[in-house]
Every structure is written in C-alpha cells, then in structure tokens.
Protein backbone atom coordinates (compact mmCIF):
# COMPACT_ATOMS: atom_id res chain seq x y z
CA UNK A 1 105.56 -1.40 -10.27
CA UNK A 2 103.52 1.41 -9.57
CA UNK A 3 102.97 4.60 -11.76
CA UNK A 4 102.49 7.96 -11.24
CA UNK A 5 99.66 9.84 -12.64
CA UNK A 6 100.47 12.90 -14.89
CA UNK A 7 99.87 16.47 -13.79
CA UNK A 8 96.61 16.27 -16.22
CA UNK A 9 95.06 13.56 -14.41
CA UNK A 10 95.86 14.42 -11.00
CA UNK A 11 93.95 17.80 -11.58
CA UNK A 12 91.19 16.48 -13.00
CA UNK A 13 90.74 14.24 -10.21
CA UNK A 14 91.19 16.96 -8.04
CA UNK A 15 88.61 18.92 -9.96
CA UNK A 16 85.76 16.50 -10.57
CA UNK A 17 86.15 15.67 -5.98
CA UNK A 18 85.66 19.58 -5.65
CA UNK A 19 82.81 19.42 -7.94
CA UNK A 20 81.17 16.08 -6.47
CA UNK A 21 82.02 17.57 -3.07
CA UNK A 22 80.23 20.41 -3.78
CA UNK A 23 77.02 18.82 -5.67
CA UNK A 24 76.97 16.39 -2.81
CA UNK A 25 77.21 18.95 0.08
CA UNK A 26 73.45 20.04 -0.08
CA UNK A 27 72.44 15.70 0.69
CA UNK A 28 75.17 15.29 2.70
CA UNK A 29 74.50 17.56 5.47
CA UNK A 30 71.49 15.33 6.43
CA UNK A 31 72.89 11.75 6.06
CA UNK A 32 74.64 10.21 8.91
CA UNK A 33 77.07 8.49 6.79
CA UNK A 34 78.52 11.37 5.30
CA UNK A 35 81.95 11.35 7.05
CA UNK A 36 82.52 7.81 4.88
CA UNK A 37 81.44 9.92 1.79
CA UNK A 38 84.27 12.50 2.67
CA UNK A 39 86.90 10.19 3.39
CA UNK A 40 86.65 8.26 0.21
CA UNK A 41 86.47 11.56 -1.69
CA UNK A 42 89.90 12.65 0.46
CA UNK A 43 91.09 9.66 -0.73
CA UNK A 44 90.05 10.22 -4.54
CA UNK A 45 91.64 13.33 -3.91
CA UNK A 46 95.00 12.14 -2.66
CA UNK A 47 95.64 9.89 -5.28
CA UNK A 48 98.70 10.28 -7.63
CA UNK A 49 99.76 6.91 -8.64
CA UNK A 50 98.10 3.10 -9.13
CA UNK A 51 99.71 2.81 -5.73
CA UNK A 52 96.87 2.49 -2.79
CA UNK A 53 96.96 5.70 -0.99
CA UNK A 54 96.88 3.94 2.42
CA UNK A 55 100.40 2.42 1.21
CA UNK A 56 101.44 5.71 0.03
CA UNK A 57 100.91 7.39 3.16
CA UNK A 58 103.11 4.51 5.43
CA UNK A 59 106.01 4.84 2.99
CA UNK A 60 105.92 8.52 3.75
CA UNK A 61 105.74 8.08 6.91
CA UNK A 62 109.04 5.94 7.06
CA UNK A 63 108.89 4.35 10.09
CA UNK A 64 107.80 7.12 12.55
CA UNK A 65 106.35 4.50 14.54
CA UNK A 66 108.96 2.20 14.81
C-alpha cells in the first residue's frame, strides 16, 4: 500500500529542508510561530515513504505503550 521513496529522493528532500532551514533561519528567529515551522520541516525531513510519518513513527514504536 505504501511505497518507499528511493535513496535519490529521500536526499533531496533532506537537502532542499537543510537549505529552507537555513534560508528561513534569519526570519525565523523573530516569529513566534517558528517551532510549527521546524516541526513540519522535521517532518519533511523524516519522510521516506507515501506513508504519514506520524503512522510511521507508531509502527516503530510497536506497542511500547501498551
């Protein structure tokens, strides 16, 4: 169902959040909504598959809280 990205596109990704991280640092700093910036570029980052990475992350946690 869900497909994971190839080693090109994950380090793209990876690459273009570093760079928009970067560019974006400079604003950032002075807006107060710039943890929400962060965490949606952590989860840009994260990414390897179509698969949400919020569902990705509770599969790997299997069941630590059960």
């Amino acid at each position: 169902m869900y497909h994971n990205y190839s080693w090109l596109k994950i380090i793209l990704r990876r690459t273009a959040a570093l760079v928009i991280g970067l560019l974006a640092l400079p604003v950032m700093l002075f807006r107060q909504d710039r943890a929400r910036f962060y965490s949606w570029l952590h989860r840009y980052w994260s990414k390897t598959s179509n698969q949400p990475v919020w569902l990705a992350q509770s599969e790997a946690a299997g069941g630590a809280f059960w």
